[in-house]
C-alpha atoms as a PDB file:
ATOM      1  CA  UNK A   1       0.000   0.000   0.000  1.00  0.00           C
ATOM      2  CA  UNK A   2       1.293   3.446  -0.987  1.00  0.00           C
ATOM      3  CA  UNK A   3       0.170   6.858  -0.106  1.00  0.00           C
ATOM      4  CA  UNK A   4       0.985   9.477  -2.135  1.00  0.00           C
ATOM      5  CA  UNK A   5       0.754  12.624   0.203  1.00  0.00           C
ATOM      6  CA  UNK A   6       1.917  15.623   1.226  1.00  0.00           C
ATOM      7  CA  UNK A   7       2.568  16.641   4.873  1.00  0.00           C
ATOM      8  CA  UNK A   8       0.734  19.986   5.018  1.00  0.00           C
ATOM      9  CA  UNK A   9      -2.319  18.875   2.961  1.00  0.00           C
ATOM     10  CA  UNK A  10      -5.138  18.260   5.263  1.00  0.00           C
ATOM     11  CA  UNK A  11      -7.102  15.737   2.428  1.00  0.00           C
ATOM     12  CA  UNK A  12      -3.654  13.662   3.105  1.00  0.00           C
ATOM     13  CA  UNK A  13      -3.997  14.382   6.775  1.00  0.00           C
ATOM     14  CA  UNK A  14      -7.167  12.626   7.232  1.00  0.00           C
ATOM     15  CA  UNK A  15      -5.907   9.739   5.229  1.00  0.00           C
ATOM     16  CA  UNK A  16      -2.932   9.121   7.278  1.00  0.00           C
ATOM     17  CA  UNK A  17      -5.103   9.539  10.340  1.00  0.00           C
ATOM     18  CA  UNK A  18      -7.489   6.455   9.010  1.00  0.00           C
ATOM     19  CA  UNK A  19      -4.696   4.396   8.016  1.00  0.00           C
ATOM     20  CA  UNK A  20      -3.072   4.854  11.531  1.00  0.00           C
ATOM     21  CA  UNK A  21      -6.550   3.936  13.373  1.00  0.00           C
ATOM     22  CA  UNK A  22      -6.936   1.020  11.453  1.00  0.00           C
ATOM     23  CA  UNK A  23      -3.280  -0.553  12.157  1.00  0.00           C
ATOM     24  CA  UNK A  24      -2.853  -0.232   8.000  1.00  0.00           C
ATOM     25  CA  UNK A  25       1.212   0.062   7.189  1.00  0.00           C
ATOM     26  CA  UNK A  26       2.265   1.785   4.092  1.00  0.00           C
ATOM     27  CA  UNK A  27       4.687   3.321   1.904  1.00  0.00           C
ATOM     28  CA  UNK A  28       4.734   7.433   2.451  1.00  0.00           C
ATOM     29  CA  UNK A  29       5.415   8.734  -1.138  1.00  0.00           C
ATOM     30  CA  UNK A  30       6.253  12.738  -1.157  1.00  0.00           C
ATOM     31  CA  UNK A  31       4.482  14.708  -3.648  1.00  0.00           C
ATOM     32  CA  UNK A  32       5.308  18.444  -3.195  1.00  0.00           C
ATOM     33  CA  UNK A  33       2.862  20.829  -3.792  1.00  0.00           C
ATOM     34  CA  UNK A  34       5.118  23.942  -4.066  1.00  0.00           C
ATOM     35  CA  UNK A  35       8.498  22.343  -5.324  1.00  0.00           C
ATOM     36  CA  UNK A  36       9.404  23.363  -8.522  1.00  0.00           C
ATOM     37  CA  UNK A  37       5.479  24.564  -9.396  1.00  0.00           C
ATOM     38  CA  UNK A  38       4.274  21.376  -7.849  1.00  0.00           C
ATOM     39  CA  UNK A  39       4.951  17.684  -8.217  1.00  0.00           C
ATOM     40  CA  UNK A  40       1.262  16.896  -8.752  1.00  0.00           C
ATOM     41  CA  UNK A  41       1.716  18.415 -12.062  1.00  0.00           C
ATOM     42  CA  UNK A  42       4.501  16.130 -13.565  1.00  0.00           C
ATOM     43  CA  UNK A  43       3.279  13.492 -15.840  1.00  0.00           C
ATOM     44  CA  UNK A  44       3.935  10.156 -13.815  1.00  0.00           C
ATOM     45  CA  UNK A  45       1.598  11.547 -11.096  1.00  0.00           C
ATOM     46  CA  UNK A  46      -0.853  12.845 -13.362  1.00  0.00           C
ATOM     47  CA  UNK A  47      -1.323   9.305 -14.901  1.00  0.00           C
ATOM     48  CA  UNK A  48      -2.528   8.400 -10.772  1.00  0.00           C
ATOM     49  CA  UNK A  49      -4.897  11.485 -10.590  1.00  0.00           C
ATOM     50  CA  UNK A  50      -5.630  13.761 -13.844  1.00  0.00           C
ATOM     51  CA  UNK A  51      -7.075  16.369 -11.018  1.00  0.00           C
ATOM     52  CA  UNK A  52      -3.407  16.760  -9.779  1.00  0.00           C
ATOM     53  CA  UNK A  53      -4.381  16.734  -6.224  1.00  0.00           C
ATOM     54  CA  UNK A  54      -3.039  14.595  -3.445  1.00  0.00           C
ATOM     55  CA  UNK A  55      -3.696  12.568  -1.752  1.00  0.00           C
ATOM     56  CA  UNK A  56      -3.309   9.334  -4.008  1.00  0.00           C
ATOM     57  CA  UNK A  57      -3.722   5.455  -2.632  1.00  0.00           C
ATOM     58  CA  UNK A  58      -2.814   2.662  -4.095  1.00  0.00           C
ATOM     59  CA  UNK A  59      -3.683  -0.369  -2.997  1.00  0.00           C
ATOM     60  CA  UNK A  60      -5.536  -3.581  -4.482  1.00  0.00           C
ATOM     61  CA  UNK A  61      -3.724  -3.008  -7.393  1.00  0.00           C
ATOM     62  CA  UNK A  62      -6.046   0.430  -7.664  1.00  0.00           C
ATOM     63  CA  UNK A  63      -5.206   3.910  -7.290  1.00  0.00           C
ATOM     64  CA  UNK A  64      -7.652   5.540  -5.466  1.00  0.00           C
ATOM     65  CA  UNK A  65      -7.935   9.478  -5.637  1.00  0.00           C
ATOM     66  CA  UNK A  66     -10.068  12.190  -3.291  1.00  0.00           C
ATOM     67  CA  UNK A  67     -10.158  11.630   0.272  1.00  0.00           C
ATOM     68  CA  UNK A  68     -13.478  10.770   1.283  1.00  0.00           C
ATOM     69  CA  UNK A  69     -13.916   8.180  -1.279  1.00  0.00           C
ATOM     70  CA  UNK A  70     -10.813   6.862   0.165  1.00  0.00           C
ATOM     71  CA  UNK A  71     -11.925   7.106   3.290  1.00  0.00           C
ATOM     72  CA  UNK A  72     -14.721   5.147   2.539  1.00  0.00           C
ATOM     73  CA  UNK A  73     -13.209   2.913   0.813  1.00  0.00           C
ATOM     74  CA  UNK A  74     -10.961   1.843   3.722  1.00  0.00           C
ATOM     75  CA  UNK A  75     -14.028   1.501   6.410  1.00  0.00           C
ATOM     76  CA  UNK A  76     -15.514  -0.924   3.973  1.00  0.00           C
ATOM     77  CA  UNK A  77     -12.314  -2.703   2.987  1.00  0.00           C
ATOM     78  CA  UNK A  78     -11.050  -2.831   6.428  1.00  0.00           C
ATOM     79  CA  UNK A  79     -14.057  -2.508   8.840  1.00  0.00           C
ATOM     80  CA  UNK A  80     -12.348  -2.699  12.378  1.00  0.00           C
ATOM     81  CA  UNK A  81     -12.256  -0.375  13.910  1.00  0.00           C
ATOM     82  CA  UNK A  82     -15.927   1.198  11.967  1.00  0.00           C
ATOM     83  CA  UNK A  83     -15.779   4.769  11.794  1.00  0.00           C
ATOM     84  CA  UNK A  84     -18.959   4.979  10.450  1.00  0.00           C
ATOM     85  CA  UNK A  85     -22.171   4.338  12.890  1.00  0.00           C
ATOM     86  CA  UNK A  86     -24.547   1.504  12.598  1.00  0.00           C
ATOM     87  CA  UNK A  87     -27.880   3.998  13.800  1.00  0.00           C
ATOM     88  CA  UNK A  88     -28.836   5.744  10.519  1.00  0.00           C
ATOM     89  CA  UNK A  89     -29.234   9.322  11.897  1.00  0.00           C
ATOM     90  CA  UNK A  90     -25.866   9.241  13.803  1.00  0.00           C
ATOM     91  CA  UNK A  91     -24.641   7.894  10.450  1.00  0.00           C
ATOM     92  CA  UNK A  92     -26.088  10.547   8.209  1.00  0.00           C
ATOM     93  CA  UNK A  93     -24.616  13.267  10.784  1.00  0.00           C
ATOM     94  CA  UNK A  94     -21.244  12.426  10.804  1.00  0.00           C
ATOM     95  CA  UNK A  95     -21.435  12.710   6.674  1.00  0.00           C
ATOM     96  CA  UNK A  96     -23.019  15.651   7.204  1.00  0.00           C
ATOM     97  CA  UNK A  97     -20.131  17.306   9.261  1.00  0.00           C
ATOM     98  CA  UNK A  98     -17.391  15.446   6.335  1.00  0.00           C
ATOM     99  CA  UNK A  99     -18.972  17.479   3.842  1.00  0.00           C
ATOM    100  CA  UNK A 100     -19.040  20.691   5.599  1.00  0.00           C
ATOM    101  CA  UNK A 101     -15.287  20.152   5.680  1.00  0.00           C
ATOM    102  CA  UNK A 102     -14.716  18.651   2.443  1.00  0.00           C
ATOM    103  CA  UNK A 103     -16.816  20.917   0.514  1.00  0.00           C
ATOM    104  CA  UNK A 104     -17.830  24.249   2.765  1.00  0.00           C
ATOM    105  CA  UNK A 105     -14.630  24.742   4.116  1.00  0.00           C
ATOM    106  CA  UNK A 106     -11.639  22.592   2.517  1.00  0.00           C
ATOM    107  CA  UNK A 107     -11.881  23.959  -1.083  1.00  0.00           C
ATOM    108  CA  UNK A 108     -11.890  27.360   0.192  1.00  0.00           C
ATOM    109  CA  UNK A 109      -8.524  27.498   1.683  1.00  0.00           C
ATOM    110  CA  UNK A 110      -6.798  25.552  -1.551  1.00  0.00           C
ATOM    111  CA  UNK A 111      -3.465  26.909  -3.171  1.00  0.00           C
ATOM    112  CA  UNK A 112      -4.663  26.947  -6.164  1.00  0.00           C
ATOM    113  CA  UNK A 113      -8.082  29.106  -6.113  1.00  0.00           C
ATOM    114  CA  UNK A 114      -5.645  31.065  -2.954  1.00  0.00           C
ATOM    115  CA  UNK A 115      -3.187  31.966  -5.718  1.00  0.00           C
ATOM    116  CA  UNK A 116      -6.296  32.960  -8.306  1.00  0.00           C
ATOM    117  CA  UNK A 117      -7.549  35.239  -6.087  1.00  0.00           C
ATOM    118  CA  UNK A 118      -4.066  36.771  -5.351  1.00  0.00           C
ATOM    119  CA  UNK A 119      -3.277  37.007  -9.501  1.00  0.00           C
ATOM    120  CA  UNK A 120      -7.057  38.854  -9.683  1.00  0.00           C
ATOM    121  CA  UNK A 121      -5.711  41.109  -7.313  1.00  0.00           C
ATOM    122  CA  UNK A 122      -7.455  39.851  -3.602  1.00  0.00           C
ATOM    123  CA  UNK A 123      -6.176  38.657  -0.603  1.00  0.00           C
ATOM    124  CA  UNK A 124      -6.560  34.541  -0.788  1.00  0.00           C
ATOM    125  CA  UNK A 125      -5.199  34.197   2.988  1.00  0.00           C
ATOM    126  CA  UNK A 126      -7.639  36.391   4.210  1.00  0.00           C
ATOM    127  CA  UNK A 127     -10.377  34.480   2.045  1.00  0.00           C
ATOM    128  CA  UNK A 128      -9.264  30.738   3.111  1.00  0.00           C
ATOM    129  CA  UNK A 129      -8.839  32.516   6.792  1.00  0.00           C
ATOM    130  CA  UNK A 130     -12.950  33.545   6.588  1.00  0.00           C
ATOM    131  CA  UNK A 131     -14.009  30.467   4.717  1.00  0.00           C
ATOM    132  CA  UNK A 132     -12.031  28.495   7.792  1.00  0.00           C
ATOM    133  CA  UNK A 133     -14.198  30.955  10.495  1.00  0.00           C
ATOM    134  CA  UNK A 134     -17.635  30.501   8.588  1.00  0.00           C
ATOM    135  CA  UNK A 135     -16.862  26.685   8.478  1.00  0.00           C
ATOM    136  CA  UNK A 136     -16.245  26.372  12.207  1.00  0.00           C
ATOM    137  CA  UNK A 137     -19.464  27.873  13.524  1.00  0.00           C
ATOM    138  CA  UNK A 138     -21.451  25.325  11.723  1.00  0.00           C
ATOM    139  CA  UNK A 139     -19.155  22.358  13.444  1.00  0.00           C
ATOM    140  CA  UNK A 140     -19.610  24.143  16.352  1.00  0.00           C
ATOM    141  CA  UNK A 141     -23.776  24.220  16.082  1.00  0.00           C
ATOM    142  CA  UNK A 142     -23.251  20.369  14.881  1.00  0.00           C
ATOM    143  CA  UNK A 143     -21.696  19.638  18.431  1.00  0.00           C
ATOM    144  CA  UNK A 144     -23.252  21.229  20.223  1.00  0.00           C
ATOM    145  CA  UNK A 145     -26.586  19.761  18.634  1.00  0.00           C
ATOM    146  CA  UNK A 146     -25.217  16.065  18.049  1.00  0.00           C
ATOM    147  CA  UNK A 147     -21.726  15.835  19.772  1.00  0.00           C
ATOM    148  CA  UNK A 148     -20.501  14.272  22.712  1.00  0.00           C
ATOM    149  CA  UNK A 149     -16.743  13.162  23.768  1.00  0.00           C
ATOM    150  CA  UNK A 150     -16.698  13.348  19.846  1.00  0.00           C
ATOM    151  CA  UNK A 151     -17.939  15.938  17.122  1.00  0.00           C
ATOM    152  CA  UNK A 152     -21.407  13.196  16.555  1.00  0.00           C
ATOM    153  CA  UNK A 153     -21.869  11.710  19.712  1.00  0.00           C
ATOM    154  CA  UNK A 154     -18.564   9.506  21.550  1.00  0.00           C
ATOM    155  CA  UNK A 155     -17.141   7.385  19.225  1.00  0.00           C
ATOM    156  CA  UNK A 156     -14.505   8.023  17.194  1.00  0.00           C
ATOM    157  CA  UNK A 157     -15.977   8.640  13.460  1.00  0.00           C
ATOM    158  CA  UNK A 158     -15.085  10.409   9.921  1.00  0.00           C
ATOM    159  CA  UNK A 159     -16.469  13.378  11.357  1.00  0.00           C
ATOM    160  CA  UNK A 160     -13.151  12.972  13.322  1.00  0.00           C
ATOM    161  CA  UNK A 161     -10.893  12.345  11.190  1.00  0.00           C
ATOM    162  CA  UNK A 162     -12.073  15.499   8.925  1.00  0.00           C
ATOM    163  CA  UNK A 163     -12.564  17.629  12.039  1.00  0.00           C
ATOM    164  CA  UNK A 164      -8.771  17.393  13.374  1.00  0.00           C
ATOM    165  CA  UNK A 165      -7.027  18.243   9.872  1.00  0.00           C
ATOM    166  CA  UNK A 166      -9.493  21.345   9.429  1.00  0.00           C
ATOM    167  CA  UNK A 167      -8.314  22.711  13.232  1.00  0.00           C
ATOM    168  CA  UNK A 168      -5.057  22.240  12.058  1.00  0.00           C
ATOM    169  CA  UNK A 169      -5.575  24.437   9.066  1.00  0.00           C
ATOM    170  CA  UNK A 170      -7.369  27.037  10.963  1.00  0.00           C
ATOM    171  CA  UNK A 171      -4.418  27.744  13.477  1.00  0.00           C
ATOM    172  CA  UNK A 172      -2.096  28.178  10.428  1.00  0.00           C
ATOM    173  CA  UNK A 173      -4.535  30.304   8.990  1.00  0.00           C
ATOM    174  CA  UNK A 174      -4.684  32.535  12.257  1.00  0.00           C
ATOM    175  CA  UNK A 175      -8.462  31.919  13.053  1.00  0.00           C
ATOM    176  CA  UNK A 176      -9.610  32.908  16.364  1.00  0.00           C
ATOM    177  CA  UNK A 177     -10.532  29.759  17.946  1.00  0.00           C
ATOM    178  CA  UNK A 178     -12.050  30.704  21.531  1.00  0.00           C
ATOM    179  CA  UNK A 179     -15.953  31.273  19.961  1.00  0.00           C
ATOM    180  CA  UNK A 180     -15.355  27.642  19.306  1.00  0.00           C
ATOM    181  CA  UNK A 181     -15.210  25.842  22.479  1.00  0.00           C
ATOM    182  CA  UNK A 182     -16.416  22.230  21.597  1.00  0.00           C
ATOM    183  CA  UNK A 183     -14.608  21.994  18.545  1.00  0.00           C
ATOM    184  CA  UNK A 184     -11.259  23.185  20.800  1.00  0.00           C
ATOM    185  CA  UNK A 185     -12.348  20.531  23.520  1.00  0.00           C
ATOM    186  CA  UNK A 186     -12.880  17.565  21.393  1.00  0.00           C
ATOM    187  CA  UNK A 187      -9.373  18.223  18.530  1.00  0.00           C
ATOM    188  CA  UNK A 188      -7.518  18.164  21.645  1.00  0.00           C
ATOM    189  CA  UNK A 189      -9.067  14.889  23.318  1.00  0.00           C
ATOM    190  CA  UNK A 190      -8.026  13.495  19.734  1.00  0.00           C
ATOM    191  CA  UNK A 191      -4.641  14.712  18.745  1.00  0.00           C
ATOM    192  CA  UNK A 192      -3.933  12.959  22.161  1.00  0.00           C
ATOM    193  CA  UNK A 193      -4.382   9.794  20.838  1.00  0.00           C
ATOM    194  CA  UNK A 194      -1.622   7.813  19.393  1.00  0.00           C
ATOM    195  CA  UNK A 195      -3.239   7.985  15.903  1.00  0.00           C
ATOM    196  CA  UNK A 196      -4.058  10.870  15.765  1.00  0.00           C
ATOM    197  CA  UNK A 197      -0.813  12.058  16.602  1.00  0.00           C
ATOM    198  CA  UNK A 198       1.484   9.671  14.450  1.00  0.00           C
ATOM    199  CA  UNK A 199      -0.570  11.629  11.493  1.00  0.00           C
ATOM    200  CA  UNK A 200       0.318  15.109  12.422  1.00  0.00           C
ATOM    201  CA  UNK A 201       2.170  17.257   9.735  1.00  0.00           C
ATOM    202  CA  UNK A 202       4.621  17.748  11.787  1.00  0.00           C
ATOM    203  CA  UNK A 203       5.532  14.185  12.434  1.00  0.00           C
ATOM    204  CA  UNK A 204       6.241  13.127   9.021  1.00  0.00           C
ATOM    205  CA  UNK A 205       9.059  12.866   6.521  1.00  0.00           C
ATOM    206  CA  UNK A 206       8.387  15.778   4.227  1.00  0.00           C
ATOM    207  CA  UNK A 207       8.346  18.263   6.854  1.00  0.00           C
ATOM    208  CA  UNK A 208      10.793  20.384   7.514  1.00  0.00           C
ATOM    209  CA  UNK A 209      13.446  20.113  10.180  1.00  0.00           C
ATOM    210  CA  UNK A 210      13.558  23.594  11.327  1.00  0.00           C
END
């Protein structure tokens, strides 16, 4: 199994943070997303993923792109532990919550539409920055509605998994995070946990050393 991946990206984030609940080992593969306008871009890795986007898994002889197919795809392949619930509502929250992250708030904060808006003249940092803040109070209504020791109710779920990267993100983007005092409460319960933490940017090859 190889993941294609790049330490910053918070689609490869989540990946590595299901692969490391589930006890998968693989093969890190670097793709740079800045290096030399951006490894995703060369041929060889375009042939994995025409989108040029990380992150990329191969495995059963597949290669696998966008993360919460690939998320999926690894609860279903490799069921223990679930991270999706067996009650229906509970099951249709916690895909609720992915998709506020993978399509309300993730996009928003790409490189590439961050370095449109900066060649049309705007400020992209400040745009991913209030995409990040609008993002947040909707998890934050969704936990306090639905949430318990987790973002949808105590067990560990996809939710999760999305939740942690996109915390991650907003610190680097300098959001304010003290109107958000579930969210705060339940990333930091998490990024204790072994998994959790082997997955951090910081903690992998590609980052830097200083």
């Amino acid at each position: 199994m190889k993941l294609y991946n790049y330490f910053r990206s918070s689609c490869s984030y989540r990946v590595r943070i299901a692969l490391a609940l589930k006890g998968l080992a693989y093969e890190y593969v670097v793709v740079h997303l800045v290096k030399d306008g951006g490894e995703q871009h060369l041929p060889a890795f375009l042939q994995k993923n025409p989108m040029a986007q990380v992150p990329v898994l191969e495995v059963d002889g597949l290669c696998l792109s966008q993360s919460v197919a690939i998320l999926e795809y690894l609860d279903e392949r490799y069921p223990e532990p679930p991270l999706l619930p067996k009650d229906l509502v509970a099951r249709a929250r916690v895909r609720a919550a992915v998709e506020a992250v993978n399509a309300g708030i993730q996009p928003l904060q790409n490189l590439s539409l961050m370095n449109e808006i900066k060649k049309m003249g705007g400020d992209g940092h400040a745009f991913a920055k209030a995409a990040n803040e609008r993002g947040l109070v909707a998890l934050e209504e969704m936990a306090t509605a639905h949430g318990g020791e987790r973002l949808v109710g105590d067990e560990t779920s996809l939710a999760d998994v999305c939740l942690v990267p996109q915390m991650y993100s907003a610190r680097r983007f300098g959001v304010d995070l003290a109107p958000f005092p579930r969210l705060v409460a339940i990333d930091a319960a998490l990024t204790a946990h072994p998994a959790f933490a082997a997955a951090h940017p910081d903690r992998q090859p590609d980052a830097p050393t200083a």
